[in-house]
N, C-alpha and C. Protein backbone atom coordinates (compact mmCIF):
# COMPACT_ATOMS: atom_id res chain seq x y z
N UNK A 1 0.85 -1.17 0.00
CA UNK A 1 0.00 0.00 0.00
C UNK A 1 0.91 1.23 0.00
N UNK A 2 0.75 1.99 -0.74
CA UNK A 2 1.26 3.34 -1.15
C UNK A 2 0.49 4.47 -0.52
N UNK A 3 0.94 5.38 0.84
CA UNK A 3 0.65 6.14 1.71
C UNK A 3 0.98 7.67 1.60
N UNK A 4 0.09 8.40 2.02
CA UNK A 4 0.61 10.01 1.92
C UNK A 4 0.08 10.51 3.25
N UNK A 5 0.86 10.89 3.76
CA UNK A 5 0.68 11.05 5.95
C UNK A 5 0.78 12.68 5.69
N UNK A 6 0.37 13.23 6.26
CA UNK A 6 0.44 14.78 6.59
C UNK A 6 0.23 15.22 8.45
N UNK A 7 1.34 14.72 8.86
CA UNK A 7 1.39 15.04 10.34
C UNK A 7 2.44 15.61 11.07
N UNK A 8 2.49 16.34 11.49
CA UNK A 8 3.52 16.91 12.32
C UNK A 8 4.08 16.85 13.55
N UNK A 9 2.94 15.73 14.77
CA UNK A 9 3.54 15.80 15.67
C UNK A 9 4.81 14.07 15.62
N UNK A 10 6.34 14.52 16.03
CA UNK A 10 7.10 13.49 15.21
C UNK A 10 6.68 12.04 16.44
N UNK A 11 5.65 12.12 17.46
CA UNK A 11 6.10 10.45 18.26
C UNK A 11 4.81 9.68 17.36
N UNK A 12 3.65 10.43 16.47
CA UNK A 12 2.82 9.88 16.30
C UNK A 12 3.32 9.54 14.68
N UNK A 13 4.14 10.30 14.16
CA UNK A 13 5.27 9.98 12.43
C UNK A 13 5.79 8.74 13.08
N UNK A 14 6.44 8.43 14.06
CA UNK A 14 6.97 7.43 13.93
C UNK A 14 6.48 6.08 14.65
N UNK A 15 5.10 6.40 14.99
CA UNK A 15 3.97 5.08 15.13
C UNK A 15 3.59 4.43 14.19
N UNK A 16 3.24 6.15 13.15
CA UNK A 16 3.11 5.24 11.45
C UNK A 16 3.65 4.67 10.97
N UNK A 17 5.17 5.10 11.49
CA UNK A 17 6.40 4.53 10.40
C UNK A 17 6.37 2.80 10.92
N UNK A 18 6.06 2.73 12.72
CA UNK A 18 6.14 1.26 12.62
C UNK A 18 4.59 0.31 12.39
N UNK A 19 3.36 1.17 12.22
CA UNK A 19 2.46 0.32 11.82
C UNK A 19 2.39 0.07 10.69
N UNK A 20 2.92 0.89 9.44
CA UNK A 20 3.01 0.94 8.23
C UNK A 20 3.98 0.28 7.82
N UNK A 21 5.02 -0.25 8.46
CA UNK A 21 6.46 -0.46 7.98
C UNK A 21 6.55 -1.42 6.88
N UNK A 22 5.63 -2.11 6.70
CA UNK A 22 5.29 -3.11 5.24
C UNK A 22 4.88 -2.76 4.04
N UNK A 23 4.70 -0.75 4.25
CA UNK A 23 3.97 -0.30 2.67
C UNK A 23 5.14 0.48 2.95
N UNK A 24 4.57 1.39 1.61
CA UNK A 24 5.44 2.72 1.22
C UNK A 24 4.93 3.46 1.38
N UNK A 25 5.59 4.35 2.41
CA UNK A 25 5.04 5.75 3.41
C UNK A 25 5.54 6.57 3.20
N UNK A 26 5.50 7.95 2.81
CA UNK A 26 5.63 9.15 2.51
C UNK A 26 5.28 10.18 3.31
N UNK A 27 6.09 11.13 4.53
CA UNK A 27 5.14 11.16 5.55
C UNK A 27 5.64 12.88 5.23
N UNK A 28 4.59 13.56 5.55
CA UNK A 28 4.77 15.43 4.96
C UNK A 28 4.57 16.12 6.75
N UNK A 29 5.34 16.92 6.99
CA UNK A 29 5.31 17.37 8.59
C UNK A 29 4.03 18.87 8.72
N UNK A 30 3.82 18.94 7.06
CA UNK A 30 2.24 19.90 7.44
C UNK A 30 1.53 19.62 6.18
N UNK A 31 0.28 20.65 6.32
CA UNK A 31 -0.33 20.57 5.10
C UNK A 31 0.07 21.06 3.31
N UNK A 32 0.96 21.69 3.84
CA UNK A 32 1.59 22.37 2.90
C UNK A 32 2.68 21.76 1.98
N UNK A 33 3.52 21.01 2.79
CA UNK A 33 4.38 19.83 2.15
C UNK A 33 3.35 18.57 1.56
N UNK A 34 2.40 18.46 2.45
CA UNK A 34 1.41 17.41 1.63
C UNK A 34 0.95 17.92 0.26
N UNK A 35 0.67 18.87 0.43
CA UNK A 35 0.20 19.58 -1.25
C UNK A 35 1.10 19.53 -2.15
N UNK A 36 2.63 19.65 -1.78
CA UNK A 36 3.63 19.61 -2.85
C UNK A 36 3.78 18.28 -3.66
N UNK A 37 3.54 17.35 -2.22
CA UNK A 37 3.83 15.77 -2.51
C UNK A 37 2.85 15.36 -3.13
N UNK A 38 2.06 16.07 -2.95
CA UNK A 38 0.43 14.97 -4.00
C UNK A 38 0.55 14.44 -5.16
N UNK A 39 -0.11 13.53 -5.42
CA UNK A 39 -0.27 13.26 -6.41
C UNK A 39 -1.18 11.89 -6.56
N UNK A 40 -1.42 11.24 -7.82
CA UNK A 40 -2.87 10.34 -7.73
C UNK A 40 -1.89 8.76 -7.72
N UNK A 41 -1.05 8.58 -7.25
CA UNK A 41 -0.44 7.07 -7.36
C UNK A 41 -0.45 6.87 -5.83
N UNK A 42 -1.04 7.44 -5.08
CA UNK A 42 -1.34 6.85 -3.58
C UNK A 42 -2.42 5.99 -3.63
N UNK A 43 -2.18 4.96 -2.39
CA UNK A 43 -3.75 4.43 -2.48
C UNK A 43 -4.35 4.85 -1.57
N UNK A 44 -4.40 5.74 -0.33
CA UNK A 44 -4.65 5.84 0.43
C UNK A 44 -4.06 7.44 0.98
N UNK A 45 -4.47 8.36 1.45
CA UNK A 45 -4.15 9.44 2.10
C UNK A 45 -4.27 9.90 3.33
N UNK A 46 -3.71 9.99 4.42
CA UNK A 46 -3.35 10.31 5.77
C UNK A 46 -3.51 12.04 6.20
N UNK A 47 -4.37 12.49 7.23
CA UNK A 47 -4.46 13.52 7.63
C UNK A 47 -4.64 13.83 8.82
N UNK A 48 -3.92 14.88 9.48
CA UNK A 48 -4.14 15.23 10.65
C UNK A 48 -4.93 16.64 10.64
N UNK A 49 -5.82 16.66 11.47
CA UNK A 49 -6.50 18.08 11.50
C UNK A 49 -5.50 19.24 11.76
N UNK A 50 -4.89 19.74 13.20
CA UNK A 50 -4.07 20.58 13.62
C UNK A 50 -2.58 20.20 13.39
N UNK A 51 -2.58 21.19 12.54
CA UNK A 51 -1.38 20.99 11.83
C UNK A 51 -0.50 22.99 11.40
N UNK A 52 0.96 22.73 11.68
CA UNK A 52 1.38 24.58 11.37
C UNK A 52 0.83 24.89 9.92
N UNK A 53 1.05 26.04 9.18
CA UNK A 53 1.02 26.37 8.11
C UNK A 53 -0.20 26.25 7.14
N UNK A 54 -0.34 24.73 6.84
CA UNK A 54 -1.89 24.84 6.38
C UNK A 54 -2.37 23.43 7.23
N UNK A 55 -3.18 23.32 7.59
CA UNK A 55 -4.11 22.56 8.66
C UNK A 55 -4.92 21.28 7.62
N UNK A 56 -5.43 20.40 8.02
CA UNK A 56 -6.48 19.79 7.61
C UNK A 56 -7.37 19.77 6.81
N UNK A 57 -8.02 20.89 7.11
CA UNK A 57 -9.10 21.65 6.40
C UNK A 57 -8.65 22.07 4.95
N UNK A 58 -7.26 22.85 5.23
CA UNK A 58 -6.74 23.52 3.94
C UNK A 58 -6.15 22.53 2.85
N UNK A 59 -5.99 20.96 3.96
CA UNK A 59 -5.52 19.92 2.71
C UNK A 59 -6.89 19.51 1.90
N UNK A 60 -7.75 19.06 2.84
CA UNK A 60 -9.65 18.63 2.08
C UNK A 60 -10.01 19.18 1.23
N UNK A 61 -9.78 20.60 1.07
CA UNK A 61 -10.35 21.81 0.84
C UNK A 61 -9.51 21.32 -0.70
N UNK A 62 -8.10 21.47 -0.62
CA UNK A 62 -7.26 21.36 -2.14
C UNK A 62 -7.40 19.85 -2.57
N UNK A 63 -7.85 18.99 -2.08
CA UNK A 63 -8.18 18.10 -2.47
C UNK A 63 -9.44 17.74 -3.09
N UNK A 64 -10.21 18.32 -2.73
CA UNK A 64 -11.78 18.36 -3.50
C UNK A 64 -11.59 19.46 -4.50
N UNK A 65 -10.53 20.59 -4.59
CA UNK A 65 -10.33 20.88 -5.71
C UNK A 65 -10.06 20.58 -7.39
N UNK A 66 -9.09 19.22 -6.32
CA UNK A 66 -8.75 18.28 -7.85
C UNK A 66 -9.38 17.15 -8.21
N UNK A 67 -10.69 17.29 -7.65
CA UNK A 67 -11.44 16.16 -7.28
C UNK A 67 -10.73 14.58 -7.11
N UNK A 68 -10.13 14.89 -6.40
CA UNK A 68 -9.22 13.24 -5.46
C UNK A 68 -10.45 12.57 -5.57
N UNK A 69 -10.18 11.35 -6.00
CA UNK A 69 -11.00 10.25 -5.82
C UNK A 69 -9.63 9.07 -5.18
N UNK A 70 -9.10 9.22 -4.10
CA UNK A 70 -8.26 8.68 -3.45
C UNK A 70 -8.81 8.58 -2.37
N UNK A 71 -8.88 7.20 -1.06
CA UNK A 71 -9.60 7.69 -0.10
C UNK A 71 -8.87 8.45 0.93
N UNK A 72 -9.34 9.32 2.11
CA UNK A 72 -9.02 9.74 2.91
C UNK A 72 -9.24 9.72 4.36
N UNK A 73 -8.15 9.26 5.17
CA UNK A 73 -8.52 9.01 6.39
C UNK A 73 -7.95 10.27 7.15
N UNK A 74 -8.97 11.01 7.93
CA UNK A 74 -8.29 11.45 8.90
C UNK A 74 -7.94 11.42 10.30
N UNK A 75 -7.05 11.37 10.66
CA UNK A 75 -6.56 11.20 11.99
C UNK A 75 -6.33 11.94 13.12
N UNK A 76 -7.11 12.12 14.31
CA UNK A 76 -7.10 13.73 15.33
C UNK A 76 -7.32 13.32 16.42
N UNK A 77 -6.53 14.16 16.93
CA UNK A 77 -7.16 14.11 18.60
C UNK A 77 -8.11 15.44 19.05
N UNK A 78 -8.10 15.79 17.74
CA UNK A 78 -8.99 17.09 18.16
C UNK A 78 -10.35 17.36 17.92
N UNK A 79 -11.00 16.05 17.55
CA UNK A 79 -12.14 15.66 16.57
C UNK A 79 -13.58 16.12 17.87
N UNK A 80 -13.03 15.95 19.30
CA UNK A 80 -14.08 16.41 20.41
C UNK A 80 -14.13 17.85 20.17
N UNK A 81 -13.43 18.42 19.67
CA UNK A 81 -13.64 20.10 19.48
C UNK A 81 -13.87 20.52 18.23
N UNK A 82 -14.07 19.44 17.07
CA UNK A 82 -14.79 19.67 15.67
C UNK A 82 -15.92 20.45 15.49
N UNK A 83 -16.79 21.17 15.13
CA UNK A 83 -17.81 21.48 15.87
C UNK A 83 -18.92 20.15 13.94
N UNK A 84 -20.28 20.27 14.64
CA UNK A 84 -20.46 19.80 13.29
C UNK A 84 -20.70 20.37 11.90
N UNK A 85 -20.43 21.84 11.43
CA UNK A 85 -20.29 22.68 10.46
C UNK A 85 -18.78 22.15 10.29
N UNK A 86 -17.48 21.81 10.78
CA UNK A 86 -16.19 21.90 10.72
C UNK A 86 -16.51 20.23 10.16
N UNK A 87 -16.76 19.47 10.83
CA UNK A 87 -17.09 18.15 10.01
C UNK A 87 -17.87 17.64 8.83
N UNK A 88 -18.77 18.49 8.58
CA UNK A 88 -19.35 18.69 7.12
C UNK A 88 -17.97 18.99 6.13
N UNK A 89 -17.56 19.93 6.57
CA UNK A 89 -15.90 20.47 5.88
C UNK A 89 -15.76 18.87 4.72
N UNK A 90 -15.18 18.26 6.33
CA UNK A 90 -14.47 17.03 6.10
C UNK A 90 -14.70 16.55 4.62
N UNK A 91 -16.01 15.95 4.33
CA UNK A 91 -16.63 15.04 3.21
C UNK A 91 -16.55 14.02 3.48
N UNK A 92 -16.50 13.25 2.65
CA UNK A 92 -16.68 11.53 2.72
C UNK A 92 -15.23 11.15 2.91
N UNK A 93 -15.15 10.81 4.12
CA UNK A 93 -13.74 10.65 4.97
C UNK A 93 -13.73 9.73 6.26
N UNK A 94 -12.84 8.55 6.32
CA UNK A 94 -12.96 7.78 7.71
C UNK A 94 -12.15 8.61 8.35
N UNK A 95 -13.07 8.96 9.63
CA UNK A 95 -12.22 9.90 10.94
C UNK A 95 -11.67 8.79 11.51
N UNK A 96 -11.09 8.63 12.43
CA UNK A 96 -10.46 7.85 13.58
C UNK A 96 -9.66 9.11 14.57
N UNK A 97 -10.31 8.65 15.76
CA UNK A 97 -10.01 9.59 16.92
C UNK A 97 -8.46 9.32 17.73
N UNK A 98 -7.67 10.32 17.82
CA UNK A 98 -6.39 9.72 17.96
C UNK A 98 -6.76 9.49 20.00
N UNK A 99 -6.22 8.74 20.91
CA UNK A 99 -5.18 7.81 20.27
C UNK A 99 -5.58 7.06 19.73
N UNK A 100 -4.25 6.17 19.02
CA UNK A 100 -5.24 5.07 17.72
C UNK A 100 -4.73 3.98 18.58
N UNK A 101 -5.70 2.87 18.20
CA UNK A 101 -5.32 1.26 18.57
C UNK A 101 -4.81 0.86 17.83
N UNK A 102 -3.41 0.96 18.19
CA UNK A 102 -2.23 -0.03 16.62
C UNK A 102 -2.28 -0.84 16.57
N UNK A 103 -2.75 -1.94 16.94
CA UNK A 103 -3.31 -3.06 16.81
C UNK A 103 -4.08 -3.30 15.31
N UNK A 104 -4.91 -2.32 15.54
CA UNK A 104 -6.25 -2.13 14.79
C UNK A 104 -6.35 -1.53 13.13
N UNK A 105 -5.14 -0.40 13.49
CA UNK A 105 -5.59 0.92 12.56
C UNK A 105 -4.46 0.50 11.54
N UNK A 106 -4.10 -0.42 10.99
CA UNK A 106 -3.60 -0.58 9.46
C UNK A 106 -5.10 -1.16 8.93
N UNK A 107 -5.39 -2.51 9.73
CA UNK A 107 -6.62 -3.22 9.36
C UNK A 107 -8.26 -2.20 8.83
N UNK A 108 -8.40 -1.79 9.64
CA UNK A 108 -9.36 0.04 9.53
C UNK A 108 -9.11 0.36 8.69
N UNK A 109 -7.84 0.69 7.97
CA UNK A 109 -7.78 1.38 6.53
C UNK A 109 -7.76 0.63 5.59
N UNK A 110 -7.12 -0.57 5.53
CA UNK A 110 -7.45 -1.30 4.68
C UNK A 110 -9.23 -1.95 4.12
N UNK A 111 -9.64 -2.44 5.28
CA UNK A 111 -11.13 -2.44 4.89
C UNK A 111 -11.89 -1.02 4.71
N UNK A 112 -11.03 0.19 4.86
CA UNK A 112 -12.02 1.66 4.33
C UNK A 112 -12.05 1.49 2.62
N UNK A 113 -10.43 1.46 2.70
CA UNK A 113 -10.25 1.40 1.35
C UNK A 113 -10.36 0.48 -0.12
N UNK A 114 -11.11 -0.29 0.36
CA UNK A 114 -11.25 -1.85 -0.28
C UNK A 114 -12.55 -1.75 -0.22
């Protein structure tokens, strides 16, 4: 599986790096480096809401620009302070509330994305 992460805080980059460690991960430290890195040969796309520079919102937002038909998961611990106008934002997107169960959350994306 071919991954595009947009997160910045580095202990939760390198949770991905070991739940993911069997695909190819590409991990961007804001929204802004995620925008550079885009492109449509992912299978899957990674997002964190609070993020420096451009945030969450500002990645969804350029992504429904180019109409991505890639899926998108986002990933937050900030999802209790979403309000539900800020989650409409979102679109058709699996949230998962951080912390994540690593156990769990390769399996979760794989059946989102399948």
């Amino acid at each position: 599986m071919k991954i595009l992460i947009a997160e910045d805080d580095h202990n939760t980059v390198l949770l991905y790096q070991y739940i993911f460690s069997e695909d190819d991960v590409h991990v961007c430290i804001d929204g802004e480096d995620f925008m550079m890195h885009y492109d449509d040969s992912y299978d899957v796309l990674i997002v964190d809401i609070k993020m420096p520079v451009k945030d969450g919102y500002d990645v969804i937002s350029f992504l429904e620009g180019l109409n991505n038909t890639i899926p998108v998961v986002v990933i937050t611990a900030c999802i209790a302070y979403v309000t539900p106008d800020e989650l409409s934002k979102l679109g058709d997107v699996l949230i998962i509330r951080k912390p994540v169960l690593t156990s769990t959350l390769r399996e979760r994306i794989v059946k989102y994305i399948n």
